[in-house]
Protein backbone atom coordinates (compact mmCIF):
# COMPACT_ATOMS: atom_id res chain seq x y z
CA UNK A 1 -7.43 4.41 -13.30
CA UNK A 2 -8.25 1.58 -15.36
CA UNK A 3 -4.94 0.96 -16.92
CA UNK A 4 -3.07 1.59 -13.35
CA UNK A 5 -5.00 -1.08 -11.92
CA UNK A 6 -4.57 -3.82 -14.99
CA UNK A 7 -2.08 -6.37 -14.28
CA UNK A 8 -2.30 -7.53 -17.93
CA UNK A 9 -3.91 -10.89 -17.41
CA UNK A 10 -7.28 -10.17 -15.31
CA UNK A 11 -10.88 -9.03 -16.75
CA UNK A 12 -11.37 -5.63 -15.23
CA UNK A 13 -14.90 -4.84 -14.65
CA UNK A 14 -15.50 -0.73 -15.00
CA UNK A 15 -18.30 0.65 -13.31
CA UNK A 16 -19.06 4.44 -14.09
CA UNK A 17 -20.57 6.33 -10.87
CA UNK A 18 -20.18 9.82 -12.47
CA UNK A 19 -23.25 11.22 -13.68
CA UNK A 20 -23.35 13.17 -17.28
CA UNK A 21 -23.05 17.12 -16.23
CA UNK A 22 -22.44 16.53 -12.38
CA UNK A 23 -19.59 17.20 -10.24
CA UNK A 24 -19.87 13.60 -8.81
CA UNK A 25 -22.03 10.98 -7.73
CA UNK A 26 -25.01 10.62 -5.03
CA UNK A 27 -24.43 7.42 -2.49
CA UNK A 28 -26.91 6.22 -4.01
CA UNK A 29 -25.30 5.53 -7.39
CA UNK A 30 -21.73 4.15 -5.22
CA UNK A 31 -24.29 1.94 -3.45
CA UNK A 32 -25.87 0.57 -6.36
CA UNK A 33 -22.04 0.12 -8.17
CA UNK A 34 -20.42 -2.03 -5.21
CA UNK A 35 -24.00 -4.31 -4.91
CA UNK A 36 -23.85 -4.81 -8.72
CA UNK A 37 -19.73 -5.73 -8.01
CA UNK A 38 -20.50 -7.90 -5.33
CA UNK A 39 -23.43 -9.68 -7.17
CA UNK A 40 -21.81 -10.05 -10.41
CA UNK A 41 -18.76 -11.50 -8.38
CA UNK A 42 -20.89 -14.58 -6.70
CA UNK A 43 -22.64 -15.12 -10.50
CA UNK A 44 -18.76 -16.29 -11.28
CA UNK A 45 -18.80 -18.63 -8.56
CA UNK A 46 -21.72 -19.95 -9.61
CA UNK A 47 -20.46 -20.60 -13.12
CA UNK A 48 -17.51 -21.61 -11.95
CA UNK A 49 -18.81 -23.95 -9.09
CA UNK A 50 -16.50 -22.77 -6.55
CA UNK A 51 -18.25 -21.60 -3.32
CA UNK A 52 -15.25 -19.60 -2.16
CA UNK A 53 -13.63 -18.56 -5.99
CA UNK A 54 -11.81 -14.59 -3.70
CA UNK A 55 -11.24 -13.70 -7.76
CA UNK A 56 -12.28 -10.00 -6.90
CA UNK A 57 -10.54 -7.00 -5.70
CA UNK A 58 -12.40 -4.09 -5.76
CA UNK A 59 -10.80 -0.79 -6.45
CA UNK A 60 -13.13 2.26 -5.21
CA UNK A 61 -10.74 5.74 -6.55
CA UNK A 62 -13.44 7.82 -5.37
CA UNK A 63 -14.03 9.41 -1.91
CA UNK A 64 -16.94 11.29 -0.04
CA UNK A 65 -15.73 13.86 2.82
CA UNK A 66 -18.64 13.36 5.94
CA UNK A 67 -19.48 16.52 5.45
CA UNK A 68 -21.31 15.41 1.59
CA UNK A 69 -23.42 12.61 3.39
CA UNK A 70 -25.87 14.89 4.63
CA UNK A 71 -27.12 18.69 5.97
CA UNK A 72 -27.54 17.81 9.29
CA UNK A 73 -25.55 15.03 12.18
CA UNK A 74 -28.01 13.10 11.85
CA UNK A 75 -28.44 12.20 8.26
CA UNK A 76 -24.81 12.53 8.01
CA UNK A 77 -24.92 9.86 10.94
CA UNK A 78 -27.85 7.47 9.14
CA UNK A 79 -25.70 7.84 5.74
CA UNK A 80 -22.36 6.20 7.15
CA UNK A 81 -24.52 3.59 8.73
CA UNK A 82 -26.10 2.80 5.42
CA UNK A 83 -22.65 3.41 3.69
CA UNK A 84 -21.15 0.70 6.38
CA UNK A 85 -23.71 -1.78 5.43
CA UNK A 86 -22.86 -2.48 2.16
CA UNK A 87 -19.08 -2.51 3.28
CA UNK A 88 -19.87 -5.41 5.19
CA UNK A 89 -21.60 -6.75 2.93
CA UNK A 90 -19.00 -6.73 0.56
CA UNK A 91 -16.84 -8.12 3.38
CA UNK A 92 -18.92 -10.95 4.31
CA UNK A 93 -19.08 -12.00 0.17
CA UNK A 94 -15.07 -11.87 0.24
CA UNK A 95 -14.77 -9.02 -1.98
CA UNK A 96 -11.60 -6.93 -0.37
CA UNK A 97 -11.65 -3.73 -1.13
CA UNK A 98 -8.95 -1.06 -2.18
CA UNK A 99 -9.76 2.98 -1.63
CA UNK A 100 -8.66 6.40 -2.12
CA UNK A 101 -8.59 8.58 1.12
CA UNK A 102 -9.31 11.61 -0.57
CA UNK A 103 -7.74 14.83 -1.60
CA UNK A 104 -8.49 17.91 0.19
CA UNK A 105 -5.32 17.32 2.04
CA UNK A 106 -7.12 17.37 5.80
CA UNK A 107 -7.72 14.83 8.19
CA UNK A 108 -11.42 14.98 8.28
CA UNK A 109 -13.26 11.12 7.46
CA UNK A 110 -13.86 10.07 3.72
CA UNK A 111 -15.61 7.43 2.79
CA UNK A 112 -15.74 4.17 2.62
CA UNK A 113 -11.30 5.17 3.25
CA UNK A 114 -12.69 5.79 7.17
CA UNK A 115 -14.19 1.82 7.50
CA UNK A 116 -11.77 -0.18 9.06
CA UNK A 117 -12.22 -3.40 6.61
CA UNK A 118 -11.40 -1.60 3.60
CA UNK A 119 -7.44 -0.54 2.49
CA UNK A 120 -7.21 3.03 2.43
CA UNK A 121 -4.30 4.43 0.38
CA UNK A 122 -2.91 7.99 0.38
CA UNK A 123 -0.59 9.57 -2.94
CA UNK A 124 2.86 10.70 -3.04
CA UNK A 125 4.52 12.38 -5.48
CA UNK A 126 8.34 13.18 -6.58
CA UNK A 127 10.90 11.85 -3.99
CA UNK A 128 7.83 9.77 -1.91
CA UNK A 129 6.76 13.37 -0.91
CA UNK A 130 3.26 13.60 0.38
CA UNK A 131 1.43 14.88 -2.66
CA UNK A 132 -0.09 18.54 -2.01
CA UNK A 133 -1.35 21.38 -3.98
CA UNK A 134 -1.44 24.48 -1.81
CA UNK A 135 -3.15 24.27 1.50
CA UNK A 136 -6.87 22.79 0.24
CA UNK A 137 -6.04 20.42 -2.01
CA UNK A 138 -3.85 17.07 -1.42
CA UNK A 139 -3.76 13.81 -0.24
CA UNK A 140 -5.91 13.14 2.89
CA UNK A 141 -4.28 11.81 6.24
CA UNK A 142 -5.86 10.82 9.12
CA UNK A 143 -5.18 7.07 11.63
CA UNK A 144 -6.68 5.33 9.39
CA UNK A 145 -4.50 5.66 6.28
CA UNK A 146 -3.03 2.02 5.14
CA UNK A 147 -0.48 2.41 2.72
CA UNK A 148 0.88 5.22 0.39
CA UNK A 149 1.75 5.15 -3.22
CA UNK A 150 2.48 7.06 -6.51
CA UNK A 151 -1.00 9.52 -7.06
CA UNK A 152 -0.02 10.39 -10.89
CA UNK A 153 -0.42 8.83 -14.14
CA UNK A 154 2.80 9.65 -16.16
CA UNK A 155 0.87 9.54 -19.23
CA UNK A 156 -1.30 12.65 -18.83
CA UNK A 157 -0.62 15.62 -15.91
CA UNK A 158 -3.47 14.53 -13.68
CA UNK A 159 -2.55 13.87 -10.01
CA UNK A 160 -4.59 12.43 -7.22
CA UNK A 161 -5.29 9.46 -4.49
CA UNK A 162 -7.44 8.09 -6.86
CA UNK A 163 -4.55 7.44 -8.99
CA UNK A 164 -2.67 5.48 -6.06
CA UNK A 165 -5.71 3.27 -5.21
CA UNK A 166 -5.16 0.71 -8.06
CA UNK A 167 -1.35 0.28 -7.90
CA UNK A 168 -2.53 -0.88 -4.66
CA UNK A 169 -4.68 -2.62 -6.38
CA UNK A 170 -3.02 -4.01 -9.09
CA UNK A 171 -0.18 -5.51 -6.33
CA UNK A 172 -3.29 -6.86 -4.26
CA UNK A 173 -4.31 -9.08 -7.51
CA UNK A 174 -0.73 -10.74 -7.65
CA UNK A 175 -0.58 -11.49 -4.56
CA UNK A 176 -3.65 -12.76 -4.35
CA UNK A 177 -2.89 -14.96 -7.67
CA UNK A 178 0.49 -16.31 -5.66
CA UNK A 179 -1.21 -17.32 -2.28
CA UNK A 180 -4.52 -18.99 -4.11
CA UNK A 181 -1.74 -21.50 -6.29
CA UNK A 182 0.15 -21.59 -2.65
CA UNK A 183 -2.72 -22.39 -0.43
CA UNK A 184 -5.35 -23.63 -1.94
CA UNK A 185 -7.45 -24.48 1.11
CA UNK A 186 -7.07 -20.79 2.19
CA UNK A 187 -10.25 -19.31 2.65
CA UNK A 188 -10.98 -15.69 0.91
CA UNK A 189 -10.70 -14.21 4.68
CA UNK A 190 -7.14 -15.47 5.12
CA UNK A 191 -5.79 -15.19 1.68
CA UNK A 192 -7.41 -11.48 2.33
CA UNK A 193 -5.35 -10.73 5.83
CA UNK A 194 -2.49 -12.00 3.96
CA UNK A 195 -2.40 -10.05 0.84
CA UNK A 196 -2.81 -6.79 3.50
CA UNK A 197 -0.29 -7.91 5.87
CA UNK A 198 2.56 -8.34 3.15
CA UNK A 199 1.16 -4.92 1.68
CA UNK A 200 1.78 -3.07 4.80
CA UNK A 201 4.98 -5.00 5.89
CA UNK A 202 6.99 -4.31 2.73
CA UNK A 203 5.87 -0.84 2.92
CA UNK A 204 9.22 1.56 2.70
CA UNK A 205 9.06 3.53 6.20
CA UNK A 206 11.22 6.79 6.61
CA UNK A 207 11.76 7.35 2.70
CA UNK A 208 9.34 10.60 2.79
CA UNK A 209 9.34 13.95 4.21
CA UNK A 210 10.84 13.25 7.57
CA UNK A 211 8.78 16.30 9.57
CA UNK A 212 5.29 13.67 8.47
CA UNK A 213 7.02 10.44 7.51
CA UNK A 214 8.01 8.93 11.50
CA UNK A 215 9.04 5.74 12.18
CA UNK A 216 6.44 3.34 12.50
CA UNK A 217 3.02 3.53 10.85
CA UNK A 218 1.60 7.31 11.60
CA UNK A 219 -0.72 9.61 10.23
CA UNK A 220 0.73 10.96 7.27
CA UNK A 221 1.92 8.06 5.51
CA UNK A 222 0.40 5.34 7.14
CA UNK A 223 2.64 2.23 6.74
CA UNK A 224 4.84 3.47 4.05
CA UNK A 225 5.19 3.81 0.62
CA UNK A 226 4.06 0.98 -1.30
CA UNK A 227 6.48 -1.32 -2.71
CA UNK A 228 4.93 -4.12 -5.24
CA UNK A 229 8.15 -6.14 -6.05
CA UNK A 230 8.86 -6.55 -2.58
CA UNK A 231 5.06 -7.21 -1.43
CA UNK A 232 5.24 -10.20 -4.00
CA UNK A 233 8.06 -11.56 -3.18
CA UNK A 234 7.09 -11.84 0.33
CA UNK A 235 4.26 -13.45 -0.93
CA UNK A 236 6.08 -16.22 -3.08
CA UNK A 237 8.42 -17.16 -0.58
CA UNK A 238 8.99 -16.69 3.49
CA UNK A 239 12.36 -14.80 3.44
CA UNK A 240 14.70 -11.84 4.71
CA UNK A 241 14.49 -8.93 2.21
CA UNK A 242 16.86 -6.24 2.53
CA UNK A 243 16.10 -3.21 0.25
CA UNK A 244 17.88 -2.42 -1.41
CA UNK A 245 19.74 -5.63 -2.11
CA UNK A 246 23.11 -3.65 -2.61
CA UNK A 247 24.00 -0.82 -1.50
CA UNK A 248 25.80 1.56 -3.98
CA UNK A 249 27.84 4.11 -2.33
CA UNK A 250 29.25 5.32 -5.87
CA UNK A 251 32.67 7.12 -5.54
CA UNK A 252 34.10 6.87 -2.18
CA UNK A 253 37.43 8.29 -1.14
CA UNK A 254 39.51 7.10 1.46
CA UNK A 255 38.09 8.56 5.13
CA UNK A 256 34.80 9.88 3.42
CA UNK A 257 31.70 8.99 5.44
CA UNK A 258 28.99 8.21 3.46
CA UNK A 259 24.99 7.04 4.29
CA UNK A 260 22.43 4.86 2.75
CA UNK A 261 19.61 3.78 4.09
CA UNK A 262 18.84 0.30 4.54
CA UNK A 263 15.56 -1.50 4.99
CA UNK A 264 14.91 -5.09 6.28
CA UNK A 265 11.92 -6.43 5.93
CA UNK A 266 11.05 -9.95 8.32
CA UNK A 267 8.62 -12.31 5.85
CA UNK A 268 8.18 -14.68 8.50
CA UNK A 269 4.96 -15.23 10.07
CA UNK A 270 6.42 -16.78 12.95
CA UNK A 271 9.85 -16.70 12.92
CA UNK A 272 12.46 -14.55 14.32
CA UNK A 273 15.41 -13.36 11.72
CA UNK A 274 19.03 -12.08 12.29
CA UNK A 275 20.43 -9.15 10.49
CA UNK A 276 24.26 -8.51 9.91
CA UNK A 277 26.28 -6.50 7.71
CA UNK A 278 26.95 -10.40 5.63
CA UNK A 279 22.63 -9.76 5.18
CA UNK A 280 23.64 -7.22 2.33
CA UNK A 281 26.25 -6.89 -0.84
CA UNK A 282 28.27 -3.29 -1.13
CA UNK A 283 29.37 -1.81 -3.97
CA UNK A 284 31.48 0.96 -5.11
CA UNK A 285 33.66 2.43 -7.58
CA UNK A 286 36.18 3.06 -5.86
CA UNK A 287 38.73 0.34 -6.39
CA UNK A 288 38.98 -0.77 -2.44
CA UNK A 289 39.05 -4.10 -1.02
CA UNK A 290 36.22 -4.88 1.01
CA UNK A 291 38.46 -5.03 4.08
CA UNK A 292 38.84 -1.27 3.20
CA UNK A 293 35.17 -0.82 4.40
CA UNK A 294 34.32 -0.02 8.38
CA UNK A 295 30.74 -0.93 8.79
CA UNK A 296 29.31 1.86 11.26
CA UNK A 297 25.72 2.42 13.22
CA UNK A 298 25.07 -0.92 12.38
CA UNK A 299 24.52 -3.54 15.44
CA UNK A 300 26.46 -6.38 15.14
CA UNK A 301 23.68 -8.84 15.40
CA UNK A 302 19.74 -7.23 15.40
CA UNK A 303 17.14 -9.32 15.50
CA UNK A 304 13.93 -8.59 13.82
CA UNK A 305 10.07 -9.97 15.33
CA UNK A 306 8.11 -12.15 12.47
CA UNK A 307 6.43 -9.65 9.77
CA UNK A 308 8.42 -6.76 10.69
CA UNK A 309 10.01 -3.81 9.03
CA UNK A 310 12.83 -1.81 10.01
CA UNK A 311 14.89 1.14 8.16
CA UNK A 312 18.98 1.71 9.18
CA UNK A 313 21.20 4.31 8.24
CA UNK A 314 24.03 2.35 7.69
CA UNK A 315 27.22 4.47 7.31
CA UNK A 316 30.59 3.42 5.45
CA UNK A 317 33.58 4.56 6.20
CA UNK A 318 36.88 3.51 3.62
CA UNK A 319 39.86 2.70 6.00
CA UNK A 320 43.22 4.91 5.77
């Protein structure tokens, strides 16, 4: 998880909630990690003299179903109140923080992935394919999924959402590291919305299984897949980004219909962008002119709302 989240020029703080010959931790020991995050986080300020320093993303890869928090509604019920509490409190200190949703592959609540302030990220696998492992045992879903990302480690054979939290993570801390040199009299709060806003606007929408992957955010996959190099680009400059940048349509023959598909992604806050076939570069091997090339089930002018994303099938036909 560690190395997932490292960005290669931050101090990670690791806190251990796992207890020696336990399946997991209490609340109590999560509770007693994120105040010792949060605390430790305003004792930089403090050295640092800044009153509003945002250095800290906090990456929670661990998840409690409601059904752990107690034996009965009610202590269940008095748990997620407590739980909630420190949430905000970490919310009110400008800590953001990143979560896995879980992985029993149901859409009961996990927490803190069912608080509203937090980012909760889901894993894919192969292909941007939900990640599941028979019918108990996958990544969670639910309305209040963010984002979506990669829940393996290549390194070792161990999957999981808990995996996915800190590439979130890791993009958040880039981001974050653009906007603070950007806008310095940002406060935390903004600089926060931001860094989630360009997370779940560059998210690629439609590239899963289609049957859980609709158009639009939804359940299963929430805003999309993550996609970091896109996120921070966003994030250093207000742009159009089409993705990808060229479309490769390999060997074409002449009359072959072939698809790609296209995503445009709006980083304007508050401006409205145009989209055209001249918005994108085509390539191919087949040695055509590009006059050769009938650009179909693409509109010839589409205009795309401020912070918007948007996937086309565009479809290229080579002219007899």
């Amino acid at each position: 998880v560690a190395s997932l989240a490292d960005t290669g020029e931050q101090n990670l703080l690791l806190l251990d909630v796992s207890r020696p010959a336990s399946s997991g931790a209490t609340l109590d020991d999560v509770l007693r990690a994120l105040e010792y995050a949060v605390d430790y986080e305003y004792a930089v300020r403090e050295r640092s003299g800044s009153e509003d320093r945002s250095g800290m993303i906090l990456n929670m890869s661990l998840s409690v179903p409601l059904t752990k928090l107690g034996a009965t509604p009610e202590e269940r019920e008095s748990a997620v109140e407590l739980f909630k509490r420190w949430i905000e409190y970490a919310e009110r200190s400008n800590v953001p923080i990143v979560t896995s949703v879980g992985n029993l592959n149901w859409d009961v609540p996990h927490y803190p992935a069912a608080f509203p302030s937090v980012l909760a990220v889901g894993g894919v696998f192969s292909e941007n394919i939900r990640w599941t492992q028979g019918e108990l045992s996958g990544s969670n879903y639910g309305d209040h999924l963010d984002v979506m990302a990669p829940a393996f480690d290549p390194s070792t054979s161990h999957y999981g959402t808990s995996l996915a939290a800190p590439r979130v993570t890791r993009a958040a801390i880039r981001i974050q590291d653009i906007l603070t040199a950007k806008h310095l009299d940002a406060s935390a709060d903004q600089r926060y919305h931001e860094i989630r806003r360009l997370l779940e606007i560059t998210a690629l929408d439609g590239v899963g299984d289609p049957a859980e992957d609709t158009p639009g955010p939804d359940r299963y996959y929430g805003h999309g897949v993550l996609d970091p190099d896109a996120a921070i680009a966003c994030a250093k400059q207000e742009q159009i980004l089409t993705r990808p940048d060229v479309l490769d349509f390999g060997a074409v023959r002449v009359g072959e219909r072939r698809e790609l598909p296209l995503n445009v992604t709006n980083c304007y806050r508050e401006r409205r962008v145009s989209i055209s076939a001249e918005s994108f570069r085509i390539v191919t091997s087949a040695r055509l002119a590009e006059s050769d090339f009938e650009v179909v089930e693409l509109p010839d002018l589409l205009t795309l709302e401020p912070g918007r994303t948007i996937t086309l099938n565009v479809a290229f036909v080579p002219k007899a």
